[in-house]
PDB file of N, CA and C in Angstrom:
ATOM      1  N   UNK A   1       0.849  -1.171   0.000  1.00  0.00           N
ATOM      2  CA  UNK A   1       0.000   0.000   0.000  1.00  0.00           C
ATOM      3  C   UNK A   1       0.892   1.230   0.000  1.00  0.00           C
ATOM      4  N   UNK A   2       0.703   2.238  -0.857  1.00  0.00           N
ATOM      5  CA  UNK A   2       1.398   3.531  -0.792  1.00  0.00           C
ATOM      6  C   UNK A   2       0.319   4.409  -0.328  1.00  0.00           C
ATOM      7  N   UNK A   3       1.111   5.582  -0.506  1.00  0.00           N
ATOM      8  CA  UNK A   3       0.680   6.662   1.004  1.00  0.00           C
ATOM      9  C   UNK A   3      -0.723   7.062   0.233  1.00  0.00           C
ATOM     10  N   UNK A   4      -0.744   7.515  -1.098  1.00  0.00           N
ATOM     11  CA  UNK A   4      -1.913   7.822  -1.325  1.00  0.00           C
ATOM     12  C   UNK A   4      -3.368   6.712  -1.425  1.00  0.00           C
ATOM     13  N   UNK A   5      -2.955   5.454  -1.894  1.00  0.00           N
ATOM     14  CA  UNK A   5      -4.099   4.646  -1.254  1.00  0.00           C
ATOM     15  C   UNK A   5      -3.926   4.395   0.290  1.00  0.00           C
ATOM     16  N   UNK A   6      -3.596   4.324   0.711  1.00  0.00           N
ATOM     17  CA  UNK A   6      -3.780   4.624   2.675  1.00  0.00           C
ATOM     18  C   UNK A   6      -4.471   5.600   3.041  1.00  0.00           C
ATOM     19  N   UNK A   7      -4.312   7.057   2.206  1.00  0.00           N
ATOM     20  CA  UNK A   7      -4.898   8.038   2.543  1.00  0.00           C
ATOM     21  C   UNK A   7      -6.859   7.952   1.782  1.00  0.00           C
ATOM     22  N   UNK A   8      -6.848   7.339   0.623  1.00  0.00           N
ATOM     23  CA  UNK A   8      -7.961   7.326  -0.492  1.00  0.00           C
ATOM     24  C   UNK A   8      -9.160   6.091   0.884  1.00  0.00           C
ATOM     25  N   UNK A   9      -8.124   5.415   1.701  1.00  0.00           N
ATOM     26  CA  UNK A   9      -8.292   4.163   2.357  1.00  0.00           C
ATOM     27  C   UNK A   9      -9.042   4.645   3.322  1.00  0.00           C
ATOM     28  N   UNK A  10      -8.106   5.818   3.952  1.00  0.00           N
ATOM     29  CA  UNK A  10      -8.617   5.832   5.760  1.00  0.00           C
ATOM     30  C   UNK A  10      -9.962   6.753   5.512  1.00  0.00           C
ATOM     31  N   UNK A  11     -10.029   7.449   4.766  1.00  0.00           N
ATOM     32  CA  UNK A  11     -11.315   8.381   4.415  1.00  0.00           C
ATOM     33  C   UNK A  11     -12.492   7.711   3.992  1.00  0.00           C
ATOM     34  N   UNK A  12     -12.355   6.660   3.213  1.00  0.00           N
ATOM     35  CA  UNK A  12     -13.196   5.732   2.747  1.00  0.00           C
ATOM     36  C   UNK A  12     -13.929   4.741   4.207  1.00  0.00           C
ATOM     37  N   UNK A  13     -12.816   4.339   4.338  1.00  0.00           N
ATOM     38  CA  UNK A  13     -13.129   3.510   6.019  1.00  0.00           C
ATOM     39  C   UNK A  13     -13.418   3.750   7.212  1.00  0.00           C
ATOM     40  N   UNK A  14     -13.942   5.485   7.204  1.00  0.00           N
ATOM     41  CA  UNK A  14     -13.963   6.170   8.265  1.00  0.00           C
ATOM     42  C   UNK A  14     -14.873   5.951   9.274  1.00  0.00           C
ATOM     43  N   UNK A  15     -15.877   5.115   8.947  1.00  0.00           N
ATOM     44  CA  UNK A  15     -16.457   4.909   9.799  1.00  0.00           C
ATOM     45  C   UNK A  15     -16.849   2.624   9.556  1.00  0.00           C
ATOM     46  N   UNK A  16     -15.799   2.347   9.493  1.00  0.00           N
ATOM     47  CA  UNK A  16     -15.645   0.734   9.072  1.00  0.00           C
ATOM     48  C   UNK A  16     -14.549   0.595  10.363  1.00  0.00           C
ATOM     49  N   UNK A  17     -15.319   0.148  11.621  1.00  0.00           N
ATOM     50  CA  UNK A  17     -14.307  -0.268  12.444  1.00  0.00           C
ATOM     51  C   UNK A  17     -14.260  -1.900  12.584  1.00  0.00           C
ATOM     52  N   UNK A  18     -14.553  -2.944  11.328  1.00  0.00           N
ATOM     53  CA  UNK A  18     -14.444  -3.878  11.182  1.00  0.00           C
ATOM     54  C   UNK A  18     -13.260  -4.353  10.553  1.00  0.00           C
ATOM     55  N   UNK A  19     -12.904  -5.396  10.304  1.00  0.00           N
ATOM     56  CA  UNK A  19     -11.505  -5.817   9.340  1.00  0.00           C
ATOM     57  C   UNK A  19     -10.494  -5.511   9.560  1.00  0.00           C
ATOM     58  N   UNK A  20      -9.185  -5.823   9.141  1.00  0.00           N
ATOM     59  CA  UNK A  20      -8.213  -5.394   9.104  1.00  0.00           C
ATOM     60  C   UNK A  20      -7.031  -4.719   8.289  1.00  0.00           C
ATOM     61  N   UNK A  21      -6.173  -3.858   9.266  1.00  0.00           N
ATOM     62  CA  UNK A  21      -5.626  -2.637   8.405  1.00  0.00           C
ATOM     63  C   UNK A  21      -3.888  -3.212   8.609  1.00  0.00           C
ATOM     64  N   UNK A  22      -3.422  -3.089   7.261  1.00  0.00           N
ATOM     65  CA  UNK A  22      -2.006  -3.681   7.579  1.00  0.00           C
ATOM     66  C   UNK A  22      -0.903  -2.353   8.113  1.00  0.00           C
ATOM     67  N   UNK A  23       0.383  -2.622   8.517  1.00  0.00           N
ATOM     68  CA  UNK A  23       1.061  -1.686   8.640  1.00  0.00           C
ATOM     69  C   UNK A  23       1.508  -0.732   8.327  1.00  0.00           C
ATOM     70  N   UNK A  24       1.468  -0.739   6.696  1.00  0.00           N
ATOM     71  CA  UNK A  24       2.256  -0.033   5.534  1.00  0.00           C
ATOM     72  C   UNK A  24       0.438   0.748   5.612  1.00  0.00           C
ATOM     73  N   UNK A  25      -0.785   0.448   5.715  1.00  0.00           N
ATOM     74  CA  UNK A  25      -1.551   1.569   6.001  1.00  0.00           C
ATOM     75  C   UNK A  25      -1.929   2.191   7.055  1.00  0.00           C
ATOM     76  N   UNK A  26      -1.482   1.712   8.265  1.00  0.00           N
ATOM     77  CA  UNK A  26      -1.609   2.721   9.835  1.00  0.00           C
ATOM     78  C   UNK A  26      -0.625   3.530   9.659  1.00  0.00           C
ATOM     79  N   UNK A  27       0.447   3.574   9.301  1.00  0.00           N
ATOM     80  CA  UNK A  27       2.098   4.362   9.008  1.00  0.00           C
ATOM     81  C   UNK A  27       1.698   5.564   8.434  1.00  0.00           C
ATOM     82  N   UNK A  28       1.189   5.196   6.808  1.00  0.00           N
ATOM     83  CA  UNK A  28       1.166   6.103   6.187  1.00  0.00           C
ATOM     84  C   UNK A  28       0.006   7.088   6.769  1.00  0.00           C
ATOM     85  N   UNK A  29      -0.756   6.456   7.149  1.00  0.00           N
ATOM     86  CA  UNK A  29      -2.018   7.358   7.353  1.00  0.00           C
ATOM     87  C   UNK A  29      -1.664   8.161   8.842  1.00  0.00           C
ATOM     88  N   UNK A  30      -1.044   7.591   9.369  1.00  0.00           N
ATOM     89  CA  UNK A  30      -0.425   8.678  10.689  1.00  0.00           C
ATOM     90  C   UNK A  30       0.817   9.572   9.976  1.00  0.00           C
ATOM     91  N   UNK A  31       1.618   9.304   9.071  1.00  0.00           N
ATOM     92  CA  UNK A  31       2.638  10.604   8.730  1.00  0.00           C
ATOM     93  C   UNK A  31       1.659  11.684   7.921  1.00  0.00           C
ATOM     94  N   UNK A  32       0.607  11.278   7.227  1.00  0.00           N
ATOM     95  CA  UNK A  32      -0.607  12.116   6.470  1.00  0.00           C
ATOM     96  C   UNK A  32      -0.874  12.917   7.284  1.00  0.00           C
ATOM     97  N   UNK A  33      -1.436  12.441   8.918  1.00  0.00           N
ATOM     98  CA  UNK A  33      -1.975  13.090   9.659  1.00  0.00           C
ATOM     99  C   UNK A  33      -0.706  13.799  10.368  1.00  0.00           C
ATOM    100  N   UNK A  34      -0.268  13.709  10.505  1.00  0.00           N
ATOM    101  CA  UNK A  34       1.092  14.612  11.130  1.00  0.00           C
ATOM    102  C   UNK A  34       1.465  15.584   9.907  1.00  0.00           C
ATOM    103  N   UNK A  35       1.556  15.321   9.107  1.00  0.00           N
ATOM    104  CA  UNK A  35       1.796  16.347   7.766  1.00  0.00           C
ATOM    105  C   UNK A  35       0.616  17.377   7.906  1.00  0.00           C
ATOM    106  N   UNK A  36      -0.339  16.621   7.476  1.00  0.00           N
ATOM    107  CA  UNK A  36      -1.608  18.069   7.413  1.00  0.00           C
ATOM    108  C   UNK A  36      -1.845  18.785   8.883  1.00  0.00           C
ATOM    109  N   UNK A  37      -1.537  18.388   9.922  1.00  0.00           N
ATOM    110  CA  UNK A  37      -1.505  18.861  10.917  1.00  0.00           C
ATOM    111  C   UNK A  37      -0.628  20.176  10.879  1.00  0.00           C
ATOM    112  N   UNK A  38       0.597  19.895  10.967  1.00  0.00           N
ATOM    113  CA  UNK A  38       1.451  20.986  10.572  1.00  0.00           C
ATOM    114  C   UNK A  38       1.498  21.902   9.686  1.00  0.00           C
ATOM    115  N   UNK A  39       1.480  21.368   8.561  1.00  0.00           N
ATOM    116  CA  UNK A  39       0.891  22.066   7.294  1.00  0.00           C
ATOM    117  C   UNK A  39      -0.265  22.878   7.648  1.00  0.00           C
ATOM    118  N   UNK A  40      -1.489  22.616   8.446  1.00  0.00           N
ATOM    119  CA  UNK A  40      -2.581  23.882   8.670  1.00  0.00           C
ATOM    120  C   UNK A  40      -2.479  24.539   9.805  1.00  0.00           C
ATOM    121  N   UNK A  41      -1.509  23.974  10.888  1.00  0.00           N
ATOM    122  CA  UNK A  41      -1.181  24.717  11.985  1.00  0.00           C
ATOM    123  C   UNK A  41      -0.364  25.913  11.352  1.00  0.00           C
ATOM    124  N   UNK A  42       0.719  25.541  11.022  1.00  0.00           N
ATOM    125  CA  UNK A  42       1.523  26.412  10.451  1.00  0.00           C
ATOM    126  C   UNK A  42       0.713  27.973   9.551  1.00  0.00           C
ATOM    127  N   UNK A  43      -0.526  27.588   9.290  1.00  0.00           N
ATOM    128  CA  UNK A  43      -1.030  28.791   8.275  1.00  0.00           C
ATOM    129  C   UNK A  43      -2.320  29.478   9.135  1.00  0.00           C
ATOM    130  N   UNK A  44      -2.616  28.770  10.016  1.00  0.00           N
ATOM    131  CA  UNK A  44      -3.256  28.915  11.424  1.00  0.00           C
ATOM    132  C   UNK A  44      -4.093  28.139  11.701  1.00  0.00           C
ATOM    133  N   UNK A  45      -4.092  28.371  13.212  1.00  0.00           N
ATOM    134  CA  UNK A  45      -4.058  27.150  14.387  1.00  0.00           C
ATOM    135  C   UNK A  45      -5.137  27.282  14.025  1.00  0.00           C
ATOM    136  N   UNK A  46      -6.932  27.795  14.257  1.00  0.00           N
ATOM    137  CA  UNK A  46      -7.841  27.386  13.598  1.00  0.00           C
ATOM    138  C   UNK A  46      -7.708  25.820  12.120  1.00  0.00           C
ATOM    139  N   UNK A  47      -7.293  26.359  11.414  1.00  0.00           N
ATOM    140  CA  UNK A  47      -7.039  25.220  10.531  1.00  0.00           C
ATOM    141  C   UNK A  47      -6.477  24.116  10.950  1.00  0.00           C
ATOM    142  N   UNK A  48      -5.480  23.942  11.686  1.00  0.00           N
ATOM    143  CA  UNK A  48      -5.083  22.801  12.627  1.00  0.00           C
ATOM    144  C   UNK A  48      -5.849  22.461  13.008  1.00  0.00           C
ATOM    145  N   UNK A  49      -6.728  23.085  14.011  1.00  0.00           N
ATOM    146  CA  UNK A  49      -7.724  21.889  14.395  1.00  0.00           C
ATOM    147  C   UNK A  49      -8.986  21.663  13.961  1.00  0.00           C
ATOM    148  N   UNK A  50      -8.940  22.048  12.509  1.00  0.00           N
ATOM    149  CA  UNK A  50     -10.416  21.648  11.537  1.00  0.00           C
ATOM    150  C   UNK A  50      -9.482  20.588  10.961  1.00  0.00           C
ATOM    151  N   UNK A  51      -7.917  20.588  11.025  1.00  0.00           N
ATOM    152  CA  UNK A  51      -7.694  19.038  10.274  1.00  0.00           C
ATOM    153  C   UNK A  51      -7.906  18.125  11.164  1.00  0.00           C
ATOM    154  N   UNK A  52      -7.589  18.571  12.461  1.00  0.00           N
ATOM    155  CA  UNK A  52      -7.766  17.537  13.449  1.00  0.00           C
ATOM    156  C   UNK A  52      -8.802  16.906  13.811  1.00  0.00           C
ATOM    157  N   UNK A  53      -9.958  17.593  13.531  1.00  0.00           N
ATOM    158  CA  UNK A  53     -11.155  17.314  13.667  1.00  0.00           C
ATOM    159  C   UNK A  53     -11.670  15.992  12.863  1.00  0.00           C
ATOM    160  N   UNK A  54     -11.541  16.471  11.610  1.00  0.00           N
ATOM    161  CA  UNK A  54     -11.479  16.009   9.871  1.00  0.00           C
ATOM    162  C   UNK A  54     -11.034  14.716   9.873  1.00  0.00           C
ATOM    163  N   UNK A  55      -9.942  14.394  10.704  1.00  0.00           N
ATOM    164  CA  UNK A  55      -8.891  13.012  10.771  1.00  0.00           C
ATOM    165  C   UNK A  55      -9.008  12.186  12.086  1.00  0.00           C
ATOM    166  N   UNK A  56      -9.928  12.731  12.959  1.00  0.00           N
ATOM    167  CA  UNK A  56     -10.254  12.011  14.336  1.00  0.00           C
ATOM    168  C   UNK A  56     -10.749  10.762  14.112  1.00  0.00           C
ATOM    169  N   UNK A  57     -12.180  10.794  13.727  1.00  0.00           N
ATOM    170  CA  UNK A  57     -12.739   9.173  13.560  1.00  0.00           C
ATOM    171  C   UNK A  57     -11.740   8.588  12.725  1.00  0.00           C
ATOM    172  N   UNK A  58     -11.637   8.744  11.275  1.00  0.00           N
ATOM    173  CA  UNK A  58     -10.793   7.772  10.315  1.00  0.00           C
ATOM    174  C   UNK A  58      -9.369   7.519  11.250  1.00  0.00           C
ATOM    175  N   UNK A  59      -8.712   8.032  11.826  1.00  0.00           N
ATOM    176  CA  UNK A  59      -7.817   7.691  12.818  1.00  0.00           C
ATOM    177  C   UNK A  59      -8.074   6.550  13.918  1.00  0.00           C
ATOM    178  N   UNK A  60      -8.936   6.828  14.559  1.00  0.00           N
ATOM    179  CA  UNK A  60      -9.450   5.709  15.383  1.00  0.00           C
ATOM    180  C   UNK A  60      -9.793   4.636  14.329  1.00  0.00           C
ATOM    181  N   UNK A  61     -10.286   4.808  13.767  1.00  0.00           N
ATOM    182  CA  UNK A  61     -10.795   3.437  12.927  1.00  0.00           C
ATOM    183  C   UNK A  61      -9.790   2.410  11.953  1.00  0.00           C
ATOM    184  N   UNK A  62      -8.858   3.439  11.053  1.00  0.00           N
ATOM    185  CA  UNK A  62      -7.536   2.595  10.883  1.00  0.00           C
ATOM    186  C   UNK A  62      -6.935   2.226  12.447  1.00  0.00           C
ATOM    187  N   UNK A  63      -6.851   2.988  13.290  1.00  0.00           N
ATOM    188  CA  UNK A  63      -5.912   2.166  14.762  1.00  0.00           C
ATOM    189  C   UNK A  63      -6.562   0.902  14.934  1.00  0.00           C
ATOM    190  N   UNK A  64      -8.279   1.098  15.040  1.00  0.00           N
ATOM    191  CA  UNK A  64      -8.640  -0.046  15.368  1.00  0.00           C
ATOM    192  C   UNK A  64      -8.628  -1.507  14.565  1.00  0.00           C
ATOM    193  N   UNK A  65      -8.608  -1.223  13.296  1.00  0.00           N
ATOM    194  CA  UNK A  65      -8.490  -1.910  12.256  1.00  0.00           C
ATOM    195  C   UNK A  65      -6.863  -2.418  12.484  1.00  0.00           C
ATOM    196  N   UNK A  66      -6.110  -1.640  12.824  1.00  0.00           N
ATOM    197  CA  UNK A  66      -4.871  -2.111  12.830  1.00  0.00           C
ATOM    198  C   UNK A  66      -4.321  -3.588  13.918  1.00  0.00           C
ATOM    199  N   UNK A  67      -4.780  -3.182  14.820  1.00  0.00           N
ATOM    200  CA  UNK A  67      -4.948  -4.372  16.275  1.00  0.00           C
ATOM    201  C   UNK A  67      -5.888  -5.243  16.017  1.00  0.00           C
ATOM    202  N   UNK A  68      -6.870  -5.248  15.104  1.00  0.00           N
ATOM    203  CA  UNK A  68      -7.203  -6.680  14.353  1.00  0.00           C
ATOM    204  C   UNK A  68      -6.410  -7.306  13.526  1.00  0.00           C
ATOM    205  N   UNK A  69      -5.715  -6.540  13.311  1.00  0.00           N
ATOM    206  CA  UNK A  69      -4.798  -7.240  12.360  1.00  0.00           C
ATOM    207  C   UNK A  69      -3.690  -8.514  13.078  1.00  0.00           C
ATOM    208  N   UNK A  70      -3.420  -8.089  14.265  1.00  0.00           N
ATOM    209  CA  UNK A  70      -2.565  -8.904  15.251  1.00  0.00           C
ATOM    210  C   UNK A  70      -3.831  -9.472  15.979  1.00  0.00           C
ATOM    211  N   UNK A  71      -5.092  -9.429  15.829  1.00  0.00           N
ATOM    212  CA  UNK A  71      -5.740 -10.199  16.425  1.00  0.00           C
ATOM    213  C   UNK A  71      -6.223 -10.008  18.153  1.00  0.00           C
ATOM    214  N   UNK A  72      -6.174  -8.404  18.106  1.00  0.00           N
ATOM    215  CA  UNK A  72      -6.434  -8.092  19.386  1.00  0.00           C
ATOM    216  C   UNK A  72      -7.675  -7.451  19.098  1.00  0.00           C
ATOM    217  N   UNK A  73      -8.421  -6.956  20.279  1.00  0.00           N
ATOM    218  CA  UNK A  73      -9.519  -6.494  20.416  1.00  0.00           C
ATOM    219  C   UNK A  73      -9.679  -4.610  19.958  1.00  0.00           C
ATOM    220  N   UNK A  74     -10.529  -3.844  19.579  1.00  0.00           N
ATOM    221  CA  UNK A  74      -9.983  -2.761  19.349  1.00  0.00           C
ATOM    222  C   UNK A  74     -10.012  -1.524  20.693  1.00  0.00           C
ATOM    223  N   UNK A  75     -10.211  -2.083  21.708  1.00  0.00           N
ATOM    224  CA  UNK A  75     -10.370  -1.560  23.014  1.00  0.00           C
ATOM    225  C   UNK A  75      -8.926  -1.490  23.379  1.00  0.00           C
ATOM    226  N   UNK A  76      -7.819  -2.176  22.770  1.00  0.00           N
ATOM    227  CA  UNK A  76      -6.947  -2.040  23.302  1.00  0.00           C
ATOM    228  C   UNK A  76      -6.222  -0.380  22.846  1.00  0.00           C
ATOM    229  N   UNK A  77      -6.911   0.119  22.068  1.00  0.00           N
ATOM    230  CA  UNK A  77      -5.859   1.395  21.640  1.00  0.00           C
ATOM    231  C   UNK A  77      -6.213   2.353  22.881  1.00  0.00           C
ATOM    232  N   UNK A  78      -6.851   1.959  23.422  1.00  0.00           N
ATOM    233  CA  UNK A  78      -6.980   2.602  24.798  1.00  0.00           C
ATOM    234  C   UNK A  78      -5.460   2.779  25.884  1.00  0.00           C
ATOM    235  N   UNK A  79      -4.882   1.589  25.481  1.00  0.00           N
ATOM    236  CA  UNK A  79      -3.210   1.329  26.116  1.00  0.00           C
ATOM    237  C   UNK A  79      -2.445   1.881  25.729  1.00  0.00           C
ATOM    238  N   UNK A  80      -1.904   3.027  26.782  1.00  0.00           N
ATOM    239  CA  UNK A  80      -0.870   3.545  24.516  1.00  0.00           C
ATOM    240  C   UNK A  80       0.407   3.523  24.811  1.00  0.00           C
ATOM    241  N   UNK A  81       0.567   2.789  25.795  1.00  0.00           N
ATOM    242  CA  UNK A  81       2.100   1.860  25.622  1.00  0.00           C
ATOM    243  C   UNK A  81       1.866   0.274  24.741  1.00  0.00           C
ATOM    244  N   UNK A  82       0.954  -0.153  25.048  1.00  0.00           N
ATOM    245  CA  UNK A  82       0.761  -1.814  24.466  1.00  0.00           C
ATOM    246  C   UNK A  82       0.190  -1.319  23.510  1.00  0.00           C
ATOM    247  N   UNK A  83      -0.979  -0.331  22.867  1.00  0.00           N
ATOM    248  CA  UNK A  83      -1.189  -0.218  21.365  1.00  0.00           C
ATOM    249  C   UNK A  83       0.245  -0.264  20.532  1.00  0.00           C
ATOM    250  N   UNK A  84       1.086   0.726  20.814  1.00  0.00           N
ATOM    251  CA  UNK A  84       1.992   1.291  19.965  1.00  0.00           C
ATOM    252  C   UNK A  84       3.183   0.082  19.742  1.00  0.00           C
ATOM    253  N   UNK A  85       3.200  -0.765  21.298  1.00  0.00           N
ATOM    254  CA  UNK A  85       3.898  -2.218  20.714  1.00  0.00           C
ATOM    255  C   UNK A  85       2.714  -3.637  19.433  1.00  0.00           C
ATOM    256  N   UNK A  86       1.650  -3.171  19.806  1.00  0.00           N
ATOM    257  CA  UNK A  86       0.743  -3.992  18.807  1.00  0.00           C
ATOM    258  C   UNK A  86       0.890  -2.965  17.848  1.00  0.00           C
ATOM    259  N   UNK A  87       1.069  -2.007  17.268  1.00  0.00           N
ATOM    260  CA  UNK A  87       0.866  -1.519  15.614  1.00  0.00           C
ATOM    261  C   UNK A  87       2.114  -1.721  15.025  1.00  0.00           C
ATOM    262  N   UNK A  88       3.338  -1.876  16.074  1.00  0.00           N
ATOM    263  CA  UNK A  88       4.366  -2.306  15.210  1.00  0.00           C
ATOM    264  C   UNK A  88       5.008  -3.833  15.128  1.00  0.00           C
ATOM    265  N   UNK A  89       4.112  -4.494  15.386  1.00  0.00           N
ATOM    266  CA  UNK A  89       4.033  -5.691  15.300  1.00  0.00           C
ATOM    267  C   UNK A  89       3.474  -6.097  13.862  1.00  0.00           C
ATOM    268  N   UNK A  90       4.238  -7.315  13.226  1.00  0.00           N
ATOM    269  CA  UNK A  90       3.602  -7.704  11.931  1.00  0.00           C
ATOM    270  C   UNK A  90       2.404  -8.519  12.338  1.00  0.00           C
ATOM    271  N   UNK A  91       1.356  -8.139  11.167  1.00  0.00           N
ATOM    272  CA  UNK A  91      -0.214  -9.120  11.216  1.00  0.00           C
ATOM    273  C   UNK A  91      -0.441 -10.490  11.158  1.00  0.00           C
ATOM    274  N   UNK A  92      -1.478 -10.837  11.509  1.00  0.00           N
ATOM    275  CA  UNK A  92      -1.380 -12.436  11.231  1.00  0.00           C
ATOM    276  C   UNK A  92      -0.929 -12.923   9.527  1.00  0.00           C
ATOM    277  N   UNK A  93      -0.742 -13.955   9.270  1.00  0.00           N
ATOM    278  CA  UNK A  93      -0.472 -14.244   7.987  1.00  0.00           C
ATOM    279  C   UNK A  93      -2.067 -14.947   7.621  1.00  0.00           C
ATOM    280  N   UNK A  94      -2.331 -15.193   8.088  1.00  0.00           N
ATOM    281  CA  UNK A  94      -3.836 -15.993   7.488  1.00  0.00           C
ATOM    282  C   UNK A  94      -5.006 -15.485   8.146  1.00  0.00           C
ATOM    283  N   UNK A  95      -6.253 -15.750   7.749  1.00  0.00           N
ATOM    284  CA  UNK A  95      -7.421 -15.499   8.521  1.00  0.00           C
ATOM    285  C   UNK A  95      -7.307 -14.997  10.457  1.00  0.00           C
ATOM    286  N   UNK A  96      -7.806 -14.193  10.554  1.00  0.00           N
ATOM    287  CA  UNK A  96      -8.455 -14.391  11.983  1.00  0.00           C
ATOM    288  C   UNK A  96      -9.454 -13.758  12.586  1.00  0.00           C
ATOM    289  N   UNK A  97     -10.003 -13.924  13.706  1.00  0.00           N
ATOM    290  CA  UNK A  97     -11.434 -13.632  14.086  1.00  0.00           C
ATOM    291  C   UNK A  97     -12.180 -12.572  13.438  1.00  0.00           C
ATOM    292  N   UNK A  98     -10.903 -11.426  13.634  1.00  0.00           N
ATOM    293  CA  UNK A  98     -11.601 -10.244  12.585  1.00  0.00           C
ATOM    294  C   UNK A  98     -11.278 -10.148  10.791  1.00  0.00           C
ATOM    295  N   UNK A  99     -11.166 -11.731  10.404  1.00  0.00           N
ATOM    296  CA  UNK A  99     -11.709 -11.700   9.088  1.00  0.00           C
ATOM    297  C   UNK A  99     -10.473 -11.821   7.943  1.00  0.00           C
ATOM    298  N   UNK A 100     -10.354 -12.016   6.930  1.00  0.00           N
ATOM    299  CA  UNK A 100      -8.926 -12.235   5.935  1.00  0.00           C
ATOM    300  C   UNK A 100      -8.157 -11.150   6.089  1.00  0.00           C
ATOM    301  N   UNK A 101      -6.870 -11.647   6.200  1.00  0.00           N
ATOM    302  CA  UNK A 101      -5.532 -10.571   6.317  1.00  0.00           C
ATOM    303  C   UNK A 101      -5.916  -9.386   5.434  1.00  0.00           C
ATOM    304  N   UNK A 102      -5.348  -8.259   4.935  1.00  0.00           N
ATOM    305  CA  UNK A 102      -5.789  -6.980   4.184  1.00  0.00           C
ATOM    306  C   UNK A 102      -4.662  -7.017   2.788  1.00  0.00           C
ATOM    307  N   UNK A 103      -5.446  -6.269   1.971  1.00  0.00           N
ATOM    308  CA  UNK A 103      -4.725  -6.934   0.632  1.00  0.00           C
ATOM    309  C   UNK A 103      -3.401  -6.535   0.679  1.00  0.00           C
ATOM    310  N   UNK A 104      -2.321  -7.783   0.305  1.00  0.00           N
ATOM    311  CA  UNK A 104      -1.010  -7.306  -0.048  1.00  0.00           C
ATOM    312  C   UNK A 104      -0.290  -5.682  -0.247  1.00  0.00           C
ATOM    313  N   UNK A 105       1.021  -5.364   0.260  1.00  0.00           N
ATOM    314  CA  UNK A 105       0.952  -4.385  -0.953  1.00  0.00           C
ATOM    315  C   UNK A 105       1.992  -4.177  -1.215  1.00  0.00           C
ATOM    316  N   UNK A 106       2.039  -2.863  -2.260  1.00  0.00           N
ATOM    317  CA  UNK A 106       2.243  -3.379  -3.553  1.00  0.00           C
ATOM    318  C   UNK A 106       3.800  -2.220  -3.422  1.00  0.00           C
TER     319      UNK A 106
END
């Protein structure tokens, strides 16, 4: 997955807190959000936090999508010492509870 389908991804999925999200799309979609963050802070703080606003749910929802991917529950991003060791953890390789691994990429 490259940065612009991650980004075409998390907007699309914004409110899909089912399935799972692989690494190469929680990554990109958090440097997106750190980019536009800055990028509208920088031109003013109003705009900062209309991006922040803008990127809240789809954020939660790739995180949560992401810890299905390792097969955890999505309550855990609540931990944000043990989330941040589960998002950089690689995904299952096959099926699991929350459903077929997420497509290859590319």
């Amino acid at each position: 997955m490259n940065f612009q389908t991650a980004i075409r991804s998390g907007f699309q999925n914004y409110t899909n807190f089912k399935g799972r999200a692989s690494r190469a799309e929680y990554w990109w979609w958090a440097l997106f959000t750190v980019i536009l963050s800055l990028l509208l802070s920088s031109i003013n703080s109003s705009l900062g936090n209309l991006g922040s606003f803008v990127t809240f749910l789809p954020s939660i929802a790739v995180a949560i999508r992401r810890v299905h991917d390792v097969d955890r529950a999505g309550w855990f991003i609540l931990v944000p010492l043990y989330n941040l060791y589960l998002v950089l953890q690689s995904g299952d390789s096959g099926e699991n509870r929350f459903g077929p691994p997420p497509p290859p990429s590319i």
